[in-house]
PDB file of N, CA and C in Angstrom:
ATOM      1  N   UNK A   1     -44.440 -28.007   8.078  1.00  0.00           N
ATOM      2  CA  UNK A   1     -44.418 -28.417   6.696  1.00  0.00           C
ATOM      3  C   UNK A   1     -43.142 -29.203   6.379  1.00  0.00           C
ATOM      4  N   UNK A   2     -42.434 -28.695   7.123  1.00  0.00           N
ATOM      5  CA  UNK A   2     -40.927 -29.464   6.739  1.00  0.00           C
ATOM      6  C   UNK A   2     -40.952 -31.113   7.472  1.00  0.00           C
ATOM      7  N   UNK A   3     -41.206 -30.865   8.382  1.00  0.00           N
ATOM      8  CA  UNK A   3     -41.778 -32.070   9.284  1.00  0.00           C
ATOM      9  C   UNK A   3     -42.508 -33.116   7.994  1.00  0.00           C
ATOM     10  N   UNK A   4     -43.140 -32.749   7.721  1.00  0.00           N
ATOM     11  CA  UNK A   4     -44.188 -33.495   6.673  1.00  0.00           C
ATOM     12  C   UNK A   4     -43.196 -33.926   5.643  1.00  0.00           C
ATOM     13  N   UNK A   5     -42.480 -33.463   4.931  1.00  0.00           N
ATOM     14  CA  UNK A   5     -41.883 -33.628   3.636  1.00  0.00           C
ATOM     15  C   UNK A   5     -40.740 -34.635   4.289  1.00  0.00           C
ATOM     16  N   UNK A   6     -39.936 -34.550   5.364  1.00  0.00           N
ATOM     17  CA  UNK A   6     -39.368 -35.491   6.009  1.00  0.00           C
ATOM     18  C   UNK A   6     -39.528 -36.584   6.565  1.00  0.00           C
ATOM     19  N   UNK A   7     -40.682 -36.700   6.946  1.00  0.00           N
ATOM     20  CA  UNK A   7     -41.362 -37.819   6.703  1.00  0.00           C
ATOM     21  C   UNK A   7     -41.604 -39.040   5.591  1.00  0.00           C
ATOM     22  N   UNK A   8     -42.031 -38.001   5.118  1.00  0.00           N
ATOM     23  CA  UNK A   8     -42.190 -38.352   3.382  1.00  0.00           C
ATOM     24  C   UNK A   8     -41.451 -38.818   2.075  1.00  0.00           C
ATOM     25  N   UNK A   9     -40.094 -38.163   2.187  1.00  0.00           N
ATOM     26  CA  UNK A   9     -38.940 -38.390   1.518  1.00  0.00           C
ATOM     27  C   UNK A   9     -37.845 -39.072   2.585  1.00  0.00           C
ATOM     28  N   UNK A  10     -37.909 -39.408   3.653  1.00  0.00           N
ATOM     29  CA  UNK A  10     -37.200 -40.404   4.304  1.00  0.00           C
ATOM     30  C   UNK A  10     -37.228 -41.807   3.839  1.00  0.00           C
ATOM     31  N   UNK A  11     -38.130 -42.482   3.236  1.00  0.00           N
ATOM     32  CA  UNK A  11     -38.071 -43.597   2.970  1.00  0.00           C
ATOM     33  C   UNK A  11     -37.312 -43.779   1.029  1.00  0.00           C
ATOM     34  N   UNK A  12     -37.353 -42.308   0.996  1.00  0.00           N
ATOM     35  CA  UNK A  12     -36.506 -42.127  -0.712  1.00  0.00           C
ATOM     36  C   UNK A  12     -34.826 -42.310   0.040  1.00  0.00           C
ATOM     37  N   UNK A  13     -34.393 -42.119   0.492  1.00  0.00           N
ATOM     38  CA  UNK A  13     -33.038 -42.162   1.150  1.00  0.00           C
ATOM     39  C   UNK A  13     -32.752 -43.576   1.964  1.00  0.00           C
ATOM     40  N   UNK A  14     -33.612 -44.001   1.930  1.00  0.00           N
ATOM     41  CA  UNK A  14     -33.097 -45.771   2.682  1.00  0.00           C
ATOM     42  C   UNK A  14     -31.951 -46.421   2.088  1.00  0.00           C
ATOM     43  N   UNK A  15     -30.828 -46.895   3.275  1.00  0.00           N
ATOM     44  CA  UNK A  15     -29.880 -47.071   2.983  1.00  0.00           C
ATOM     45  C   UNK A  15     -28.829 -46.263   2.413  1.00  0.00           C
ATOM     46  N   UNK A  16     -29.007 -45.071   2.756  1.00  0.00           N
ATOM     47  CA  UNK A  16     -27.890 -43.575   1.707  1.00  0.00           C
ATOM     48  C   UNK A  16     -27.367 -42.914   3.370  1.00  0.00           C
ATOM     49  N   UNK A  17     -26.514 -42.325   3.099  1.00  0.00           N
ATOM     50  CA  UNK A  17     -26.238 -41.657   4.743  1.00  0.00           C
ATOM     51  C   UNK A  17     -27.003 -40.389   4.779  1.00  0.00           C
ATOM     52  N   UNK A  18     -27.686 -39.757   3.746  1.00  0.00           N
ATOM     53  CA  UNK A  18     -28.969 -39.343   3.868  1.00  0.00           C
ATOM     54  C   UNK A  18     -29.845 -39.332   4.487  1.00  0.00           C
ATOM     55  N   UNK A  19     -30.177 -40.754   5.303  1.00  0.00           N
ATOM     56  CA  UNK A  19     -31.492 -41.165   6.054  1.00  0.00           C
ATOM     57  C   UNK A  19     -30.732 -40.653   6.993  1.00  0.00           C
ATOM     58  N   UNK A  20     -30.089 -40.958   7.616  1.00  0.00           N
ATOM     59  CA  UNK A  20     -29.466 -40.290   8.943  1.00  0.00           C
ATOM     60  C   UNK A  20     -29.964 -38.864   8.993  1.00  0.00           C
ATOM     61  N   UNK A  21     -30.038 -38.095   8.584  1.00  0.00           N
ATOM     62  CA  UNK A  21     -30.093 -36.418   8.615  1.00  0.00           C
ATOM     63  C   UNK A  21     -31.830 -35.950   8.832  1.00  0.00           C
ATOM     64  N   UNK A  22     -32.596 -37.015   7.884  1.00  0.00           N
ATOM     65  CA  UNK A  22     -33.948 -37.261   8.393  1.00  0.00           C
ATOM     66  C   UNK A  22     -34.471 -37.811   9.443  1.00  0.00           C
ATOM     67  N   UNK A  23     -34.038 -38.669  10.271  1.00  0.00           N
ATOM     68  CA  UNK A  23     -34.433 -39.411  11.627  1.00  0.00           C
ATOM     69  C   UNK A  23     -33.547 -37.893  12.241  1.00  0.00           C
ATOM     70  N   UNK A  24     -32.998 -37.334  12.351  1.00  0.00           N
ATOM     71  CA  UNK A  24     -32.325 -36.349  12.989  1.00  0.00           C
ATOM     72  C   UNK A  24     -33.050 -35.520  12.982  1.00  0.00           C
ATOM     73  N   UNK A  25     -33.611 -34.534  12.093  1.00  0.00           N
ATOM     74  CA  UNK A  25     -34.602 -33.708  11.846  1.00  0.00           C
ATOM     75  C   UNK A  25     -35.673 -34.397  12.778  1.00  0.00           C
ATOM     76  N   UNK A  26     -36.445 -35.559  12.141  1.00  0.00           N
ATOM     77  CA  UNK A  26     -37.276 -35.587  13.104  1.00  0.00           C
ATOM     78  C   UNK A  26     -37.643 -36.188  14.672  1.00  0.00           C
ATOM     79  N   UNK A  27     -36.608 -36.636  14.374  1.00  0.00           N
ATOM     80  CA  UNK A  27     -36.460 -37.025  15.879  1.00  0.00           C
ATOM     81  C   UNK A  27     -36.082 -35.106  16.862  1.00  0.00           C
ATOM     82  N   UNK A  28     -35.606 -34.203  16.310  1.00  0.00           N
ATOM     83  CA  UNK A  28     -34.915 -33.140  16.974  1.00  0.00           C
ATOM     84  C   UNK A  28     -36.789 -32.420  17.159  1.00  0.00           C
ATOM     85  N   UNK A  29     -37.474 -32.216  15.648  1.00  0.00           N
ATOM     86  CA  UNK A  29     -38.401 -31.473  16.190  1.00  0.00           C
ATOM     87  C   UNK A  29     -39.769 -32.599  16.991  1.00  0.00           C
ATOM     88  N   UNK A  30     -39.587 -33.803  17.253  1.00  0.00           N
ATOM     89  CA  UNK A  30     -40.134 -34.376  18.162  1.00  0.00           C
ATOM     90  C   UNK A  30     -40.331 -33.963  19.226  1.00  0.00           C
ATOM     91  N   UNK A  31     -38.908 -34.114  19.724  1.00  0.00           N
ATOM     92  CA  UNK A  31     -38.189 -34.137  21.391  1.00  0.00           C
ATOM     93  C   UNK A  31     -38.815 -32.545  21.463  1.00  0.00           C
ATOM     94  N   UNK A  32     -38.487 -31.553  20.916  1.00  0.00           N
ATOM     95  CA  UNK A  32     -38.397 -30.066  20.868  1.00  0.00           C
ATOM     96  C   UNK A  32     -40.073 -30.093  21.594  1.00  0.00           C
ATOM     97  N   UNK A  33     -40.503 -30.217  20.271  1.00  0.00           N
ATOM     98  CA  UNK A  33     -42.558 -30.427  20.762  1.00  0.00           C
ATOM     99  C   UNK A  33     -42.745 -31.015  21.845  1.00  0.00           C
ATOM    100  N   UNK A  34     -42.314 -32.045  22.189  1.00  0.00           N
ATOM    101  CA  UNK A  34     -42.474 -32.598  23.302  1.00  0.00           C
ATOM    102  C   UNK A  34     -42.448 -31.905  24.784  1.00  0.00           C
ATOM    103  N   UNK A  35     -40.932 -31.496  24.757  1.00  0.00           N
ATOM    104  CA  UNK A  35     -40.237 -30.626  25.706  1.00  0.00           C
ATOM    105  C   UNK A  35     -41.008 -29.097  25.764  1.00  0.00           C
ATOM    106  N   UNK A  36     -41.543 -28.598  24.885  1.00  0.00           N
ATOM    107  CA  UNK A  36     -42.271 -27.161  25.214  1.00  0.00           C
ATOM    108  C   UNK A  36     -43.293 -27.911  25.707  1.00  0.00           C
ATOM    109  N   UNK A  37     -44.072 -28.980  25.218  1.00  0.00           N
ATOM    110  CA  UNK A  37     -45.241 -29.401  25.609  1.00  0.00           C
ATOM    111  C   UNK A  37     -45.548 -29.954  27.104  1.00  0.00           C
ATOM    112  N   UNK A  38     -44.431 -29.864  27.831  1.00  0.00           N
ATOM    113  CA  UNK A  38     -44.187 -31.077  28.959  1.00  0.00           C
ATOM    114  C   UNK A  38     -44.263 -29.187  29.607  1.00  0.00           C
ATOM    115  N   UNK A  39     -43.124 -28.212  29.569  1.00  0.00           N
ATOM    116  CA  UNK A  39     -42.828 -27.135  30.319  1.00  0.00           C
ATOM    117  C   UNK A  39     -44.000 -25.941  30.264  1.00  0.00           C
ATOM    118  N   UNK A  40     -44.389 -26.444  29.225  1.00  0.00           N
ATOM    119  CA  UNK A  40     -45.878 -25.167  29.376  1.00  0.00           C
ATOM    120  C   UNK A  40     -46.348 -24.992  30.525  1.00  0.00           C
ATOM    121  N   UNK A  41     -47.049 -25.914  31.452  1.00  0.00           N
ATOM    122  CA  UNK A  41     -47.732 -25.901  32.750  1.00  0.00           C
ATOM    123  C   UNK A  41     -46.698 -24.614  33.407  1.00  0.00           C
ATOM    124  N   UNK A  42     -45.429 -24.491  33.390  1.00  0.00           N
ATOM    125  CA  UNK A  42     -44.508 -23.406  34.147  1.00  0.00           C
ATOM    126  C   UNK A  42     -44.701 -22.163  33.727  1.00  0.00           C
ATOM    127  N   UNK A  43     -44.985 -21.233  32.840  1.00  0.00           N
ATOM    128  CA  UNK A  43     -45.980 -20.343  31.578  1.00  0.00           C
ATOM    129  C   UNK A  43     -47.121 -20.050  33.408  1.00  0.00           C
ATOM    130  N   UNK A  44     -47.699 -20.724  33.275  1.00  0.00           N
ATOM    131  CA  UNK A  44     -49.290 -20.773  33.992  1.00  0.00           C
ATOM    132  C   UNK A  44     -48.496 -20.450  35.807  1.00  0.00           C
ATOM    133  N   UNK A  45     -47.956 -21.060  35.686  1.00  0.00           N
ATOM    134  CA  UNK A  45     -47.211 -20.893  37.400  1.00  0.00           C
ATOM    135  C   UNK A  45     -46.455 -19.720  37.883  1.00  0.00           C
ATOM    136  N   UNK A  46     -45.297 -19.686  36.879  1.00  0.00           N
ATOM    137  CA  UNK A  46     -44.685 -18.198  37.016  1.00  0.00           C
ATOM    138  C   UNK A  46     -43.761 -18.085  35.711  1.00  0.00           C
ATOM    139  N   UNK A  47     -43.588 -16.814  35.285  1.00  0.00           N
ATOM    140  CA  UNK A  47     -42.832 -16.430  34.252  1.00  0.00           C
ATOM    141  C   UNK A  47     -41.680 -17.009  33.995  1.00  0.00           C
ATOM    142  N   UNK A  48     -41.189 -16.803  35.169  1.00  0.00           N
ATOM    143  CA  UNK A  48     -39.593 -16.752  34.358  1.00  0.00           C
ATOM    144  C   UNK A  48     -39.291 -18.267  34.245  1.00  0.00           C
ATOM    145  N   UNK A  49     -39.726 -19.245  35.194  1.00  0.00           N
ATOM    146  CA  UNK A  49     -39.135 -20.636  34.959  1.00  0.00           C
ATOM    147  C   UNK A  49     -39.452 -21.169  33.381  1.00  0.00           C
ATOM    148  N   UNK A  50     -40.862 -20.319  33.071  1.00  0.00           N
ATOM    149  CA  UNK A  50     -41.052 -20.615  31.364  1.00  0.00           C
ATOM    150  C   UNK A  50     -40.375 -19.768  30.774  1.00  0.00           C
ATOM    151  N   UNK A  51     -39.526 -19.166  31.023  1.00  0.00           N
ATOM    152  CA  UNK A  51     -38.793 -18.254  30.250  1.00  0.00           C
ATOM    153  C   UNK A  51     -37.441 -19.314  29.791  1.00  0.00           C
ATOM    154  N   UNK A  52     -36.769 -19.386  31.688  1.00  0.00           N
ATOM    155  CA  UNK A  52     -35.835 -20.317  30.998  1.00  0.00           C
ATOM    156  C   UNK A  52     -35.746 -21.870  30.294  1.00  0.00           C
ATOM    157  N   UNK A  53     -37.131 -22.380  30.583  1.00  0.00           N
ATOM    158  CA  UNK A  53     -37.067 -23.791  30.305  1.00  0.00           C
ATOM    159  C   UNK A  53     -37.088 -23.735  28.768  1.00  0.00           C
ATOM    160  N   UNK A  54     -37.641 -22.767  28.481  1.00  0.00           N
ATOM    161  CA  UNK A  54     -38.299 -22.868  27.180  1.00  0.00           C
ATOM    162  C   UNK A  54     -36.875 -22.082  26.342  1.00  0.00           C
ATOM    163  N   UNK A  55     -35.916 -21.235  26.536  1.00  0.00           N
ATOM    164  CA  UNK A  55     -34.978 -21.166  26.635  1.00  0.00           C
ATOM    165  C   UNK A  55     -33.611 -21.910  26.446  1.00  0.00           C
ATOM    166  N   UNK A  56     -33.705 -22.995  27.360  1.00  0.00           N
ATOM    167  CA  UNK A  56     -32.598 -24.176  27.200  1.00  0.00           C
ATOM    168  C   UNK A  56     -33.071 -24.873  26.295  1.00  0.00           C
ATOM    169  N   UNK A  57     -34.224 -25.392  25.827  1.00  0.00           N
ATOM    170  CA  UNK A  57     -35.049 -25.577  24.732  1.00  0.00           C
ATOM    171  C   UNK A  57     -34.492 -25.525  23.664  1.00  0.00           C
ATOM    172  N   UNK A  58     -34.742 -24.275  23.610  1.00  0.00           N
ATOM    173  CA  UNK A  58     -34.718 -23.232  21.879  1.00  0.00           C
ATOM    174  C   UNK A  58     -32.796 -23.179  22.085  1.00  0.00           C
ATOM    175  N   UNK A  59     -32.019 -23.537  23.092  1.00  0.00           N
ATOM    176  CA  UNK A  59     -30.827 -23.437  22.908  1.00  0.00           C
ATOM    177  C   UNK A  59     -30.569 -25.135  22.226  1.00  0.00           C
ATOM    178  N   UNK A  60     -30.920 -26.007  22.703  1.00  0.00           N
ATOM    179  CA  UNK A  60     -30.447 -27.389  22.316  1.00  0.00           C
ATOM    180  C   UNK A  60     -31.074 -27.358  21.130  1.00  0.00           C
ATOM    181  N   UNK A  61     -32.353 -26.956  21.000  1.00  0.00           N
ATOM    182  CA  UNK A  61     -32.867 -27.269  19.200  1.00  0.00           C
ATOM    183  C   UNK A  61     -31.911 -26.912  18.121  1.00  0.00           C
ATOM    184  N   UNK A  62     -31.717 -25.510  18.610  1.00  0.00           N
ATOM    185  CA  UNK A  62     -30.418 -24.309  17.830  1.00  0.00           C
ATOM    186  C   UNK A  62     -29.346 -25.441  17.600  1.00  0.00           C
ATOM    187  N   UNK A  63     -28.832 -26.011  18.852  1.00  0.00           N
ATOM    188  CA  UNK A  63     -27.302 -26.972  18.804  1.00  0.00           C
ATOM    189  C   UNK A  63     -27.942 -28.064  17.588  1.00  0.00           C
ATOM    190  N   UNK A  64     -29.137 -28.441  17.740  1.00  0.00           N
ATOM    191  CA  UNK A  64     -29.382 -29.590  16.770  1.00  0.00           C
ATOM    192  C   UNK A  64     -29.145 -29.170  15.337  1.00  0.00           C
ATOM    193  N   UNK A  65     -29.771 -28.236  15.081  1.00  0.00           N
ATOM    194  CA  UNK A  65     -29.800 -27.817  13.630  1.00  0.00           C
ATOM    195  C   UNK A  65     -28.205 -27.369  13.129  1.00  0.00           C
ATOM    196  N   UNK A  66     -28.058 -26.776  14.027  1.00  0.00           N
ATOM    197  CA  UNK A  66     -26.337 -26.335  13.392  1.00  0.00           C
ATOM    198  C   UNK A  66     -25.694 -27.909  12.916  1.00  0.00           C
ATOM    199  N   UNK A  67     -25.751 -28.591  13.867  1.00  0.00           N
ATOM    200  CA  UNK A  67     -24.875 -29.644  14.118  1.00  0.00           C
ATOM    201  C   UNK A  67     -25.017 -30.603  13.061  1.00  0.00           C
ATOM    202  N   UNK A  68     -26.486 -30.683  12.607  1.00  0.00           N
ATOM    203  CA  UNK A  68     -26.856 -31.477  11.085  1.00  0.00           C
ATOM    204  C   UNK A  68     -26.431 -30.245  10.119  1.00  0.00           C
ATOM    205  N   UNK A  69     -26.611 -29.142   9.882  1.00  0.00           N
ATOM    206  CA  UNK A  69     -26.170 -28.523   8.822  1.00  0.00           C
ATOM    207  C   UNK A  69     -24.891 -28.512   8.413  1.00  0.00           C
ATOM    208  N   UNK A  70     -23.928 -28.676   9.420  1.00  0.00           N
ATOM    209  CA  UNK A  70     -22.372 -29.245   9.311  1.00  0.00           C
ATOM    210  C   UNK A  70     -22.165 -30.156   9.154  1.00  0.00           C
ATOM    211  N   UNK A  71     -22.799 -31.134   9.205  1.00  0.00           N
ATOM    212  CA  UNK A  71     -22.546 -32.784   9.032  1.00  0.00           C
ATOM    213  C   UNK A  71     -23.202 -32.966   7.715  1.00  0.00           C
ATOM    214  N   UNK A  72     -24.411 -32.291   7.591  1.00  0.00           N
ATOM    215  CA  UNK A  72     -24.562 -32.460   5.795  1.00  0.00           C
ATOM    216  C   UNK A  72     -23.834 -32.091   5.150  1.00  0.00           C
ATOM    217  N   UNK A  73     -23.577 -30.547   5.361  1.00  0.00           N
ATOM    218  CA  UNK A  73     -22.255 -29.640   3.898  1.00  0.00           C
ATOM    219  C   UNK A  73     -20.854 -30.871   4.151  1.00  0.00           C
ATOM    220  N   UNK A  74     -20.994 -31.697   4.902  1.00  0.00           N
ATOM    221  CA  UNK A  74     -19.235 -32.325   4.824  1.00  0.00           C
ATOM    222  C   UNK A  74     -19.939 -34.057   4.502  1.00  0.00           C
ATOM    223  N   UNK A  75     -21.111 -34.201   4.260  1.00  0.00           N
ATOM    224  CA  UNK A  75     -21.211 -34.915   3.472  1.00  0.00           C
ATOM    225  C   UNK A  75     -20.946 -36.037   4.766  1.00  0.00           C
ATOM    226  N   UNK A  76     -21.559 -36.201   5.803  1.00  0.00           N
ATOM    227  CA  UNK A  76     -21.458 -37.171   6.501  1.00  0.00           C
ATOM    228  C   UNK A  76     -22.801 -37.530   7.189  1.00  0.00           C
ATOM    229  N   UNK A  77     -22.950 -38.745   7.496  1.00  0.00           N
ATOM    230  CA  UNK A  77     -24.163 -39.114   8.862  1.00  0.00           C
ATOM    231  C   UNK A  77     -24.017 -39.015  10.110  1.00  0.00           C
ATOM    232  N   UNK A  78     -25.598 -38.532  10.181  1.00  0.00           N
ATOM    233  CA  UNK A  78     -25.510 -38.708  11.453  1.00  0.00           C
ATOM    234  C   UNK A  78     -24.856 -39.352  12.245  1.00  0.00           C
ATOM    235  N   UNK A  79     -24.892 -39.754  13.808  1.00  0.00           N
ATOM    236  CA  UNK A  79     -24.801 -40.429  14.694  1.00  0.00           C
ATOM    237  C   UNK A  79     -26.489 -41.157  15.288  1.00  0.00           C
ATOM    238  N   UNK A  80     -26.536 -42.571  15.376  1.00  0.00           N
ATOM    239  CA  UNK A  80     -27.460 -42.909  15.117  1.00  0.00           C
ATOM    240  C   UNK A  80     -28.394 -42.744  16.403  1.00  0.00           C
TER     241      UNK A  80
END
């Protein structure tokens, strides 16, 4: 749902350092979907390699979100 509304209100922020934080968002839960979607087949093969892939995953998504939530409260953009 959030996905959707970011989408949506990204083009209300054109040209604001605002837009930055939206291509971030969605570009982060892109890659994320992508990346479980690519490691699933390992799930089906053996446990644990889907344990950790999916793992380093959910660790870089984590780094994403922190990393925009600090760069918003200080009122800055992204990196493009």
């Amino acid at each position: 749902m959030l996905f959707r509304s970011d989408l949506a209100k990204r083009p209300d922020a054109a040209g604001a350092w605002q837009q930055s934080h939206f291509t971030w968002r969605i570009r982060s839960v892109l890659w994320a979907a992508g990346l479980y979607l690519l490691t699933a087949p390992l799930w089906l093969l053996l446990l644990v390699p889907g344990w950790i892939a999916w793992g380093v995953i959910s660790i870089w998504f984590l780094y994403r979100v922190v990393r925009g939530w600090m760069k918003l409260n200080a009122n800055e953009a992204m990196p493009g």
